[in-house]
N, C-alpha and C. Protein backbone atom coordinates (compact mmCIF):
# COMPACT_ATOMS: atom_id res chain seq x y z
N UNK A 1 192.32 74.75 251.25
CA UNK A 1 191.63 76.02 251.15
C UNK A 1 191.50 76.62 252.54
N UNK A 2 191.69 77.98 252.69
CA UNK A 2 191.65 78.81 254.18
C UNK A 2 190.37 78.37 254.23
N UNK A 3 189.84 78.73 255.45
CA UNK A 3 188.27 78.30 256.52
C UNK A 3 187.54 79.27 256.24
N UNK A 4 188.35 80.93 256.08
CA UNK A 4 187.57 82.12 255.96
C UNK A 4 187.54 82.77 254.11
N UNK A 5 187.50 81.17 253.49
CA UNK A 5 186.86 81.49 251.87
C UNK A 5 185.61 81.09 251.73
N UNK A 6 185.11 81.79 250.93
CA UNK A 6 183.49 81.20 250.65
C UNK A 6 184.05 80.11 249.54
N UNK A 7 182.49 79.62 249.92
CA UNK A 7 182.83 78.04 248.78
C UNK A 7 182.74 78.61 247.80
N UNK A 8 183.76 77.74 247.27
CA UNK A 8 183.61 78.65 245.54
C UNK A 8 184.89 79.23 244.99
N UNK A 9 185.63 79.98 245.82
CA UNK A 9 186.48 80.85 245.64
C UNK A 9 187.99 80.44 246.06
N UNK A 10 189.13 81.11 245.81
CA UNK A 10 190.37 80.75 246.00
C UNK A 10 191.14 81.91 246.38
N UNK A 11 192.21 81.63 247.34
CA UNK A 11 192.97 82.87 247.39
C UNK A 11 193.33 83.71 246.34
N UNK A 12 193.38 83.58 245.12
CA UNK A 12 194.13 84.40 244.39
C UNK A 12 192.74 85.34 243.74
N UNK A 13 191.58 85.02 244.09
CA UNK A 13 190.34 85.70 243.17
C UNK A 13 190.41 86.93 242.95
N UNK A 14 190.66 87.85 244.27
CA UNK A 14 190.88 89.13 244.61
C UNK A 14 192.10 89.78 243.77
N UNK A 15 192.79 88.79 242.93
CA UNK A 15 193.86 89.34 241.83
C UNK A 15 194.15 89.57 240.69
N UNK A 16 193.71 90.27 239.88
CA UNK A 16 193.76 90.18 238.84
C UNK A 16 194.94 90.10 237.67
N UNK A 17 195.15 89.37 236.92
CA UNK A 17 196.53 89.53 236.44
C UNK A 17 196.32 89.89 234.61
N UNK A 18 196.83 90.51 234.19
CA UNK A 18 196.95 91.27 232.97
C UNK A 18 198.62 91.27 232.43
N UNK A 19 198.37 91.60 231.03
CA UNK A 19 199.57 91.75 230.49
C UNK A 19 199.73 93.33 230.73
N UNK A 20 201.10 93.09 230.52
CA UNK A 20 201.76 94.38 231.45
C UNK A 20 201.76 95.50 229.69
N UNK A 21 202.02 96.47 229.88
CA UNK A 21 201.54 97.50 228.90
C UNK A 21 203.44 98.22 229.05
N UNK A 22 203.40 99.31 227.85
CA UNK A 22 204.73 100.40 228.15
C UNK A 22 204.18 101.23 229.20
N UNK A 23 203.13 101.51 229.32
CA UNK A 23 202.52 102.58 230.18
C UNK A 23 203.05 102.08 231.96
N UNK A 24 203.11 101.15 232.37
CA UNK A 24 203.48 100.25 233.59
C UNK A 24 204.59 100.57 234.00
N UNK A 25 205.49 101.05 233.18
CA UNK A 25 206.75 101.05 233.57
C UNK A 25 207.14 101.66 234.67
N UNK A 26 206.70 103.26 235.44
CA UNK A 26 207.14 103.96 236.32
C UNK A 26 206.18 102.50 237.28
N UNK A 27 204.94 102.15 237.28
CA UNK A 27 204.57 101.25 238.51
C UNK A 27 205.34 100.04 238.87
N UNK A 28 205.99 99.28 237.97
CA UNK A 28 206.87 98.32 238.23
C UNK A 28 208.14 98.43 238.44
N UNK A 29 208.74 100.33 238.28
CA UNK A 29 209.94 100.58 238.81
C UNK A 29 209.70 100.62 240.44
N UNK A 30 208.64 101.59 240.63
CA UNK A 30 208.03 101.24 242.18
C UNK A 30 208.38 100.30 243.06
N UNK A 31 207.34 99.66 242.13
CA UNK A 31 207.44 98.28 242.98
C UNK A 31 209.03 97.42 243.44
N UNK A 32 209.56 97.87 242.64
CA UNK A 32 210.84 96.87 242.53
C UNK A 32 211.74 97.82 243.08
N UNK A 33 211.73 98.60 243.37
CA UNK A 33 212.62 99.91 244.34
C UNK A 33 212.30 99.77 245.91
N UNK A 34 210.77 99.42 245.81
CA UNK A 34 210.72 99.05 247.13
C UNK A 34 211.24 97.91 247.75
N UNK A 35 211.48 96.67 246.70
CA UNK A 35 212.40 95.64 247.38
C UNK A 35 213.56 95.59 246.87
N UNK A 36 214.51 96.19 245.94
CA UNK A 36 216.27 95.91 246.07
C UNK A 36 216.66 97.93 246.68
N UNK A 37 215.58 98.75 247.62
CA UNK A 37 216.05 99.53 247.79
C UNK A 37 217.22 100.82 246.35
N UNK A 38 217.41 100.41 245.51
CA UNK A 38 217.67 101.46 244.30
C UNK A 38 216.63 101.25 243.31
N UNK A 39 216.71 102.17 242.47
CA UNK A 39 215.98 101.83 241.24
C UNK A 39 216.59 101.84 240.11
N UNK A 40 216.08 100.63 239.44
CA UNK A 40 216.03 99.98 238.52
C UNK A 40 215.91 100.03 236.69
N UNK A 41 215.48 101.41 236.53
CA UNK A 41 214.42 101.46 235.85
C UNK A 41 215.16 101.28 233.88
N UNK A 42 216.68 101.56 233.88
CA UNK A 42 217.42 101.02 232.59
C UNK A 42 216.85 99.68 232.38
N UNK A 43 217.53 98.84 233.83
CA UNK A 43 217.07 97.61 233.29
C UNK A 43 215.54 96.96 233.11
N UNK A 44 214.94 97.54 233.90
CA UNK A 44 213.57 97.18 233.65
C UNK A 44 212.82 97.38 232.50
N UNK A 45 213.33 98.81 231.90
CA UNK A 45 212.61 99.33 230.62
C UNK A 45 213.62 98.45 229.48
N UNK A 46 214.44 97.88 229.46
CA UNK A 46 214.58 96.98 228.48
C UNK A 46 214.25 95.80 228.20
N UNK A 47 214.23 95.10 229.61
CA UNK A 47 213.26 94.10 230.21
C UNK A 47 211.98 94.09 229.31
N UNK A 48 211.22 95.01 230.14
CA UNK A 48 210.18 94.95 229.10
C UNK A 48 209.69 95.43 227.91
N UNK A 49 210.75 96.45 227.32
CA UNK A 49 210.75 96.50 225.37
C UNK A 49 210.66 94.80 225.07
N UNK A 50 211.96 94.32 225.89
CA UNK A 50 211.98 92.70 224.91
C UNK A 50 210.59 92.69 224.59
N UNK A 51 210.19 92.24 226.38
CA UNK A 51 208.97 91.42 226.37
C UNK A 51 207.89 91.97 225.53
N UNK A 52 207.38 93.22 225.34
CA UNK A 52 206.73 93.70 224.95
C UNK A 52 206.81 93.40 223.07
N UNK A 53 207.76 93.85 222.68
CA UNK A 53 208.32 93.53 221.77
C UNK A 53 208.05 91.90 220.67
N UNK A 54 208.37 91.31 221.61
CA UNK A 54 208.42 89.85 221.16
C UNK A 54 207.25 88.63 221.86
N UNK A 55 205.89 89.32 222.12
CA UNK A 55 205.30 88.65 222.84
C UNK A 55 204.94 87.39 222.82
N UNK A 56 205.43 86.92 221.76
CA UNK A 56 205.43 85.05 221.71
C UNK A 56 206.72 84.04 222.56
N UNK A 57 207.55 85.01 222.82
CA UNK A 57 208.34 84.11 223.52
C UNK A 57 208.85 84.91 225.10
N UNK A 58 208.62 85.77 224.83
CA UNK A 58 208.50 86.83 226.26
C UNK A 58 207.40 86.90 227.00
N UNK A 59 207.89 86.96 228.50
CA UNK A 59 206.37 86.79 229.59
C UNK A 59 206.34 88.73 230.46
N UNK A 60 205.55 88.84 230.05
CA UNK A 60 205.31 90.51 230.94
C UNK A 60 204.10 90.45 231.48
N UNK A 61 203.19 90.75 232.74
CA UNK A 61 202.59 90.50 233.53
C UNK A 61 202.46 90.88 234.66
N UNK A 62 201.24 91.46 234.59
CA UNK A 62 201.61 92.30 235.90
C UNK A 62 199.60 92.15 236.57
N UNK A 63 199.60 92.33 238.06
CA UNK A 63 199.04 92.07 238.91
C UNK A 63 198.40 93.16 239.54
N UNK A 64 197.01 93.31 239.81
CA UNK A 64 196.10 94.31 240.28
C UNK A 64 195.37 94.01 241.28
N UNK A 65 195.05 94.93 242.10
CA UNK A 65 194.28 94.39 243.43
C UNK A 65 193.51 95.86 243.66
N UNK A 66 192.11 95.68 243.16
CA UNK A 66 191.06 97.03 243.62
C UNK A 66 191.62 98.04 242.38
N UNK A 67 191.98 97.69 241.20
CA UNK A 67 192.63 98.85 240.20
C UNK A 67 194.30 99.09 240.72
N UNK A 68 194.87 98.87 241.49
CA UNK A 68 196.22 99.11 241.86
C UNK A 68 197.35 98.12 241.46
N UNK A 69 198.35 98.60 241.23
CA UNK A 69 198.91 97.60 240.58
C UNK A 69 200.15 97.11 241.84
N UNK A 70 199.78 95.72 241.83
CA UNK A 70 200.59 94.86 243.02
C UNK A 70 201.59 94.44 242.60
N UNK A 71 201.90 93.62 241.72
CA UNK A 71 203.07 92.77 241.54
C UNK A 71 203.34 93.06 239.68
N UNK A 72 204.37 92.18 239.43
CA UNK A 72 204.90 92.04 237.80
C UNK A 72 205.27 90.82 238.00
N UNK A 73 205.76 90.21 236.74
CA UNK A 73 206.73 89.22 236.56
C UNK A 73 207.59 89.61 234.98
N UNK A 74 208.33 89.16 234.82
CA UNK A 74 208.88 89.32 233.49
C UNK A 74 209.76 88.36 233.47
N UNK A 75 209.76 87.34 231.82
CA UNK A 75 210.45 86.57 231.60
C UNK A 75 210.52 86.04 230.42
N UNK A 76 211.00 84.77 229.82
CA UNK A 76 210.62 84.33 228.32
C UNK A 76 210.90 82.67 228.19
N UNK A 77 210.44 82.15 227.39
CA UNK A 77 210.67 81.31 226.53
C UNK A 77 212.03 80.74 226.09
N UNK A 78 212.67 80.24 225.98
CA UNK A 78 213.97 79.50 225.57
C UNK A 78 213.28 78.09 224.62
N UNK A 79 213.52 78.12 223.62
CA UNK A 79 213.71 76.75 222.75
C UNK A 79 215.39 76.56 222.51
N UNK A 80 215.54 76.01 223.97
CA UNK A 80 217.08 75.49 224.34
C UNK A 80 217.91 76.49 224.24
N UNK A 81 219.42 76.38 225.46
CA UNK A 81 220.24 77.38 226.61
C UNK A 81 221.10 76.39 226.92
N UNK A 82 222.05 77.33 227.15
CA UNK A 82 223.55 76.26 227.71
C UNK A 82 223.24 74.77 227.32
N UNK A 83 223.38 74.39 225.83
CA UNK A 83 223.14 73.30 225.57
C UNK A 83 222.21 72.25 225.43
N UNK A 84 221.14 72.61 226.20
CA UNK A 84 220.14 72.13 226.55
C UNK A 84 218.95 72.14 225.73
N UNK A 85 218.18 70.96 224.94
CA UNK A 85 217.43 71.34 223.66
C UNK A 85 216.02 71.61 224.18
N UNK A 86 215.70 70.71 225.26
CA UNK A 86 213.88 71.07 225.72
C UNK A 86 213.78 72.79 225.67
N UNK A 87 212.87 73.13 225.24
CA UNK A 87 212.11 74.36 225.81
C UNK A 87 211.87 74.51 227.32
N UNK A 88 212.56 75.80 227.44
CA UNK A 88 212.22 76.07 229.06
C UNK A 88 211.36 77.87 229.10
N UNK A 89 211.00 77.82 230.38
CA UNK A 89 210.76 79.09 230.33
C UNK A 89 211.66 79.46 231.93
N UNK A 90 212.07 81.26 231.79
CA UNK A 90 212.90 81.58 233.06
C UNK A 90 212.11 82.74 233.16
N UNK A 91 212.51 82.89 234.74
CA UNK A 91 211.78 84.15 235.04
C UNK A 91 212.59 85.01 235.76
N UNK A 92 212.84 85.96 234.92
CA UNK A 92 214.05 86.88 234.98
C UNK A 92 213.77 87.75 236.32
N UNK A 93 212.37 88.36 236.43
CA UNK A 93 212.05 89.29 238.10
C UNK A 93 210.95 89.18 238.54
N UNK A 94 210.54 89.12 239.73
CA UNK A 94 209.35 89.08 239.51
C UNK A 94 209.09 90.30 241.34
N UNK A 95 207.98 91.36 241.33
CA UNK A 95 208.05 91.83 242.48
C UNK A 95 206.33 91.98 242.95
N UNK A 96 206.57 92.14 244.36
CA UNK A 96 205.04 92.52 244.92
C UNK A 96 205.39 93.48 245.33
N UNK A 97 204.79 94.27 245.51
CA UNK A 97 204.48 95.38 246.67
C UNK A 97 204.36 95.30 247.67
N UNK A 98 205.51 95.87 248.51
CA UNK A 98 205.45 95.48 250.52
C UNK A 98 203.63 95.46 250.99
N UNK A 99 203.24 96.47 250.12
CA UNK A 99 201.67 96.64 250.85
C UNK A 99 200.61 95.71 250.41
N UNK A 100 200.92 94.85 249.21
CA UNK A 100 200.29 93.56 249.03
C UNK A 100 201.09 92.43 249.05
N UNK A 101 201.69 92.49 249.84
CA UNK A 101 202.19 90.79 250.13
C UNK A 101 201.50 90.08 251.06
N UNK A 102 201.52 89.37 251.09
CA UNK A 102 200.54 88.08 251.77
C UNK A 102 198.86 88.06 251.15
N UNK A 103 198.62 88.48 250.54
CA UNK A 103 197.74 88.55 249.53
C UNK A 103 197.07 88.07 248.32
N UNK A 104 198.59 86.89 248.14
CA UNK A 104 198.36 85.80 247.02
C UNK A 104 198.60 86.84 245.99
N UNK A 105 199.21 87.77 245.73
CA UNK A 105 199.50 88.11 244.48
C UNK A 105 200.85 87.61 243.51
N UNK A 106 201.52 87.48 244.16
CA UNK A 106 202.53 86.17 243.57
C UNK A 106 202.09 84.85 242.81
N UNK A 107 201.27 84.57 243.45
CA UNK A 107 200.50 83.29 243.50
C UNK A 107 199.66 83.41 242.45
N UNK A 108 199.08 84.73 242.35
CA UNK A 108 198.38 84.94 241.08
C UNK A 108 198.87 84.78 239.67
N UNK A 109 200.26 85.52 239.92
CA UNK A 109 201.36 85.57 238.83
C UNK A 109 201.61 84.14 238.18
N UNK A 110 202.50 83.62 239.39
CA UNK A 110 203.03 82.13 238.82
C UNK A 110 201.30 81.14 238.10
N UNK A 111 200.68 81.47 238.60
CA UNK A 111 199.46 80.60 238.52
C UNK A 111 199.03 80.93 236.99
N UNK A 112 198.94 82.12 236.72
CA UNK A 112 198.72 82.38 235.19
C UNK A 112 200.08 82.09 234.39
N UNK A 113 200.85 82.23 234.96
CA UNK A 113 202.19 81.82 234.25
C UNK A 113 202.25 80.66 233.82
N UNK A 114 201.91 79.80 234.60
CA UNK A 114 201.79 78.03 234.75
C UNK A 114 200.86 77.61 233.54
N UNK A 115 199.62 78.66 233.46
CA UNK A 115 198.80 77.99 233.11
C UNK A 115 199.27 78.22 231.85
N UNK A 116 200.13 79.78 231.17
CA UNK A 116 199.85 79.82 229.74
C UNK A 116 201.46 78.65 229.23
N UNK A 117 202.62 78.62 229.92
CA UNK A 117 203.02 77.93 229.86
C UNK A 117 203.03 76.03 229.52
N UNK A 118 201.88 75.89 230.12
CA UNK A 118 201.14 74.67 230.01
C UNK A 118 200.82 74.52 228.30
N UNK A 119 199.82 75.65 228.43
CA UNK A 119 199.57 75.38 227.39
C UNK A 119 200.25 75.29 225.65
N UNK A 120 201.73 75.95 226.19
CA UNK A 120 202.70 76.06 225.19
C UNK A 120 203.03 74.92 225.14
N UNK A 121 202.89 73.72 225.74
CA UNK A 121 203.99 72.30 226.18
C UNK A 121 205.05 72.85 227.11
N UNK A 122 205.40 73.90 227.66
CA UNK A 122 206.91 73.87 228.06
C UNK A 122 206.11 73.19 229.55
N UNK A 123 207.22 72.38 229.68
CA UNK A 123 207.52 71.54 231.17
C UNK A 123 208.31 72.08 232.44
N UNK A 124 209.27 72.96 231.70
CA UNK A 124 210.45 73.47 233.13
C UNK A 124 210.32 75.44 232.99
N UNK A 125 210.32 75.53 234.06
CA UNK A 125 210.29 76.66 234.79
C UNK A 125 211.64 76.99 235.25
N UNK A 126 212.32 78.11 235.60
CA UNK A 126 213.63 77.89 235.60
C UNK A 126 213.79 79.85 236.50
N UNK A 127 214.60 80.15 237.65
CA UNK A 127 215.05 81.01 237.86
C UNK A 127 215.89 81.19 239.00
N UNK A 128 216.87 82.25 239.45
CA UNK A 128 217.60 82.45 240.28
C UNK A 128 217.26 83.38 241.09
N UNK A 129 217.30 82.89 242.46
CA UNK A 129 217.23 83.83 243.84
C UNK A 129 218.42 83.38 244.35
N UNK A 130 219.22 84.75 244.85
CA UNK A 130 219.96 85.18 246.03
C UNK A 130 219.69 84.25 247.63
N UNK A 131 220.67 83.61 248.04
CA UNK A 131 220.58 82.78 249.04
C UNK A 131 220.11 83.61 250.42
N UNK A 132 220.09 84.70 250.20
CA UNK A 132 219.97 85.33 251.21
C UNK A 132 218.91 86.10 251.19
N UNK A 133 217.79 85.94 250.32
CA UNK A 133 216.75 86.33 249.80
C UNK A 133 215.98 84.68 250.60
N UNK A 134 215.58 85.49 251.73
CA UNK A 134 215.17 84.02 252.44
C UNK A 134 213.49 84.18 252.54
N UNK A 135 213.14 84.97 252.65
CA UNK A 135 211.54 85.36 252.07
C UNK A 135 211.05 84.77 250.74
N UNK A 136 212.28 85.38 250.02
CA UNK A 136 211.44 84.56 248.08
C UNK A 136 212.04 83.54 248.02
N UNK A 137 213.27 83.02 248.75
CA UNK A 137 213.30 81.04 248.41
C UNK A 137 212.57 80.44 249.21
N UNK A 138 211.44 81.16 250.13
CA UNK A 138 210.68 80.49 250.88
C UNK A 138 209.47 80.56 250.01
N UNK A 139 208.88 81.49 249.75
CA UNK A 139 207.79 81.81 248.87
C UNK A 139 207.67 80.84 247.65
N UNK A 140 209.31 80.69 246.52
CA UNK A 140 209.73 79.67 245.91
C UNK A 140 209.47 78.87 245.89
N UNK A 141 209.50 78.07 247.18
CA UNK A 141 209.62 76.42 247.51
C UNK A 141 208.17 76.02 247.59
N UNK A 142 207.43 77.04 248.02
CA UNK A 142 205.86 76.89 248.46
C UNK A 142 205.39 77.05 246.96
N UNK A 143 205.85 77.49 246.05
CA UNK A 143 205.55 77.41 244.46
C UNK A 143 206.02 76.57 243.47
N UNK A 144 206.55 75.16 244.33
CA UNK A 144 207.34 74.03 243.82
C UNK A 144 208.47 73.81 243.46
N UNK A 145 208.95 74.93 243.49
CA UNK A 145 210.42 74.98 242.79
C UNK A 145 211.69 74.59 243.95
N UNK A 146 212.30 74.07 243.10
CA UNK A 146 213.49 73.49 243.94
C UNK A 146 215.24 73.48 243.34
N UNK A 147 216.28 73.61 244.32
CA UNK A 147 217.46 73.52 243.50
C UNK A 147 217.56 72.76 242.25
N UNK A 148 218.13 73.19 241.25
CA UNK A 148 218.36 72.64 239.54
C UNK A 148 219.44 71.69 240.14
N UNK A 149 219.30 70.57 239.14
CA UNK A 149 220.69 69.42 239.32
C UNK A 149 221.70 69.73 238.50
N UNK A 150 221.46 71.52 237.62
CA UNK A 150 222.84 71.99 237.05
C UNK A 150 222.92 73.24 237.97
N UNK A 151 224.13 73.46 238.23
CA UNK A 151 225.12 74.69 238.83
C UNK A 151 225.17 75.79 238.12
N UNK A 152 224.86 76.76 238.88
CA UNK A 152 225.01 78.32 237.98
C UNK A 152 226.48 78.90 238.78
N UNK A 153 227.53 78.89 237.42
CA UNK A 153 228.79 79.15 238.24
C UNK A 153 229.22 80.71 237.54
N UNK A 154 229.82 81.56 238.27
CA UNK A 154 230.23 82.29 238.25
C UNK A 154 231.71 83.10 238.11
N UNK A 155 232.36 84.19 237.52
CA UNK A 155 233.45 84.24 237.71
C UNK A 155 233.58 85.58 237.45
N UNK A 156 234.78 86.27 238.70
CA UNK A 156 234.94 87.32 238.62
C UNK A 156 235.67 87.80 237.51
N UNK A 157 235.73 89.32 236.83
CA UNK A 157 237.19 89.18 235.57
C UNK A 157 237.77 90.61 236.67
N UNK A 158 238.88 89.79 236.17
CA UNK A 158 239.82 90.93 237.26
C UNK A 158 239.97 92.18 236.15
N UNK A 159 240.54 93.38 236.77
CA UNK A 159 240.24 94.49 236.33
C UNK A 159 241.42 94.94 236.43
C-alpha cells in the first residue's frame, strides 16, 4: 500500500467502475482515439452492441473518476476456442485516458473484471498486446499476466 493512503483505503477507491451503457459510445471512441491516434468508432460500436447485447457472456465496462469517464474495457466469455474446452475469458480493448493514467484506473477495471470473473469459475484471462506497446505489456505484467505457452500465428493472404 502507498504511505500517502489513509488506512482503510486502496488505490483504486477514487474509481468507479460501471457497466458501460449505448449512450458511452462517443466517450470510449475518445478515449481510444487518444491512444491508436485514428478513430475507431465501426469497430467499437459493434464491440459493444455484442457486449451490450449478450450480457452474460460479454464484458463492457467502463471507469469514472469525479463523474468523468476514464477508461473502458470490453470483452467476453468463451466456453472453449481453438480447441480448447476450459472456459476462458479475453479482453478484446481496453483504454484510459492520457489524463487519467497513473491513477489506478486500469487497475480498477481488471480488478472488477477479476472479481466478476471469479465468480463465474472462469480461471484464465487471455489477451493480445502489440510488442511494441511497451507501456501496456508493462502495465500487463504488473496485472499478472504473462506470455501464453500457445502461439498466436499469423498469415498474410496475398492479394
Amino acid at each position: 500500500m502507498s504511505d500517502d493512503l489513509e488506512a482503510g483505503t486502496i488505490e483504486t477507491d477514487a474509481v468507479e467502475v460501471s457497466v458501460l451503457s449505448a449512450d458511452d459510445l462517443n466517450e470510449i471512441v475518445r478515449i481510444d482515439a487518444a491512444h491508436v491516434g485514428r478513430t475507431r468508432r465501426e469497430f467499437l460500436s459493434r464491440r459493444m452492441e455484442a457486449a451490450l447485447r449478450d450480457s452474460s457472456l460479454k464484458v463492457a465496462l467502463k471507469a469514472s473518476v469525479d463523474g468523468t469517464t476514464a477508461g473502458f474495457l470490453l470483452g467476453a466469455v468463451y466456453y472453449g476456442e481453438f480447441g480448447q474446452c476450459e472456459p476462458a475469458a479475453v479482453v478484446d480493448v481496453i483504454g484510459v485516458h492520457p489524463e487519467f493514467q497513473g491513477r489506478h484506473v486500469g487497475a480498477a477495471l481488471f480488478g472488477q473484471l477479476e472479481m466478476q470473473l471469479a465468480a463465474l469459475g472462469i480461471e484464465s484471462l487471455r489477451t493480445e498486446v502489440d510488442w511494441d506497446q511497451i507501456e501496456l505489456l508493462a502495465f500487463m505484467q504488473h496485472r499478472g499476466f504473462k506470455p501464453a505457452a500457445r502461439l498466436c500465428l499469423e498469415k498474410r493472404i496475398a492479394r
